[in-house]
C-alpha atoms as a PDB file:
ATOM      1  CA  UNK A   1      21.925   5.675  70.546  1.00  0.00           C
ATOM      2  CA  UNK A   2      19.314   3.055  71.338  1.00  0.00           C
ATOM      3  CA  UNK A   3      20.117   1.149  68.395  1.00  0.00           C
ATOM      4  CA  UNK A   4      23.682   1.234  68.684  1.00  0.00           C
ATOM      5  CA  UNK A   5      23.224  -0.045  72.319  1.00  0.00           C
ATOM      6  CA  UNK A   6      20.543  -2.940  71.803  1.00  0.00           C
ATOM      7  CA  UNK A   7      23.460  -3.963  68.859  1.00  0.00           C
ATOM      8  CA  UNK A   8      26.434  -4.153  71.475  1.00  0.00           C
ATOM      9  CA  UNK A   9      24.126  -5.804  74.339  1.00  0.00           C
ATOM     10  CA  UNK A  10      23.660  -8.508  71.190  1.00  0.00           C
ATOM     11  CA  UNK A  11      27.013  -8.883  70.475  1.00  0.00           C
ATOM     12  CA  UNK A  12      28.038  -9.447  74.304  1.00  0.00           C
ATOM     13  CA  UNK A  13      25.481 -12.225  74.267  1.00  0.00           C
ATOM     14  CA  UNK A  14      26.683 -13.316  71.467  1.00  0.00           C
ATOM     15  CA  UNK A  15      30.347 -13.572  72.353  1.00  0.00           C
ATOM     16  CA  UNK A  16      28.935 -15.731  74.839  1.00  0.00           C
ATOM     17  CA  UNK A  17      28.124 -18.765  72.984  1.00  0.00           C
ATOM     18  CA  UNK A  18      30.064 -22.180  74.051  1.00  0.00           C
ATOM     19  CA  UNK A  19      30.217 -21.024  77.696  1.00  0.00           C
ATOM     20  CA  UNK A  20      28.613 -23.834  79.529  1.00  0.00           C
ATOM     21  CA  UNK A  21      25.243 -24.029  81.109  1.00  0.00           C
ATOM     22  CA  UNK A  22      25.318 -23.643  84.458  1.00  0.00           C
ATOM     23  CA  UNK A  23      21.622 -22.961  86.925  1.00  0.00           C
ATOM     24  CA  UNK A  24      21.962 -19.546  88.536  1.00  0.00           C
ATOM     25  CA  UNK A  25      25.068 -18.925  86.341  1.00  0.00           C
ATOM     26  CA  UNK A  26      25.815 -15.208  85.218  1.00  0.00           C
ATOM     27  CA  UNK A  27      29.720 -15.586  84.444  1.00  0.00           C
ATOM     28  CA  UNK A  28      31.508 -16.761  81.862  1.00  0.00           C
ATOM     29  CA  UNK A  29      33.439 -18.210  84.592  1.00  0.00           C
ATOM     30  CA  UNK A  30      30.813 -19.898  86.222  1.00  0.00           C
ATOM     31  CA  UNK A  31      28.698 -20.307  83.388  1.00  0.00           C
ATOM     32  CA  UNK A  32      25.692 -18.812  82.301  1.00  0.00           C
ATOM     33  CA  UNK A  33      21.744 -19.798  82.748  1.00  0.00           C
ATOM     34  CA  UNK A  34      19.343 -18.073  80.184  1.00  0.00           C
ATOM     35  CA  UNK A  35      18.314 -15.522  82.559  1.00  0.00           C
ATOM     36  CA  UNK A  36      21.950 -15.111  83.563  1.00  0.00           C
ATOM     37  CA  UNK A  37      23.252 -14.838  80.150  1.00  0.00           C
ATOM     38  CA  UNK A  38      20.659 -11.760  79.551  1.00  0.00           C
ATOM     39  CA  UNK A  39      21.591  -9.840  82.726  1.00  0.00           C
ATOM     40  CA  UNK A  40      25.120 -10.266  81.861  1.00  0.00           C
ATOM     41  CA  UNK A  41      24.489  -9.244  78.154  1.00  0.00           C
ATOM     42  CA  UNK A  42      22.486  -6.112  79.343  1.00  0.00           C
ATOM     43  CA  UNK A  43      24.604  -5.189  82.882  1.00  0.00           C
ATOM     44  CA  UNK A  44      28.027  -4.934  80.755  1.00  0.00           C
ATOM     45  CA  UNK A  45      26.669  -1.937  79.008  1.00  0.00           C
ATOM     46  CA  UNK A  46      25.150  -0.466  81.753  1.00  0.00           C
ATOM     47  CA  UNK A  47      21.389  -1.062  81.493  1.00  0.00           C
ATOM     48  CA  UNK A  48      20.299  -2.393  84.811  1.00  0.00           C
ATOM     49  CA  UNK A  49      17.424  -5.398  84.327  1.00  0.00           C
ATOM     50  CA  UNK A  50      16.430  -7.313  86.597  1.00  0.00           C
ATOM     51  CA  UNK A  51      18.733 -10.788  87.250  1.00  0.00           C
ATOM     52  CA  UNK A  52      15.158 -12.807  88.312  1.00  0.00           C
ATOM     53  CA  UNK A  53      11.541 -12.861  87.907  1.00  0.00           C
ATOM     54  CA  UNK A  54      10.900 -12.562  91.336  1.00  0.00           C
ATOM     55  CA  UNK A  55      12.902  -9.224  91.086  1.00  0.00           C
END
């Protein structure tokens, strides 16, 4: 199950790519930053990370 999950939260990052860069970002509306893109990879199939460092 682990597998199969750590695949999907790939392919949502993935599917991703070309959406702009944008600082604090964690939409594909807004645009993503790197931390962004990761919490928004991770958060659509339910695995709660943190969105910041300082979290």
């Amino acid at each position: 199950a682990g597998y199969a999950r750590a695949q999907r939260v790939v392919g949502t990052a993935l599917d991703a790519m070309g959406e702009p860069y944008r600082w604090g970002g964690t939409s594909s509306d807004e645009g993503f930053d790197c931390s962004g893109l990761v919490w928004y990879a991770y958060h659509a199939h339910g695995v709660n990370v943190p969105r910041t460092s300082r979290d």
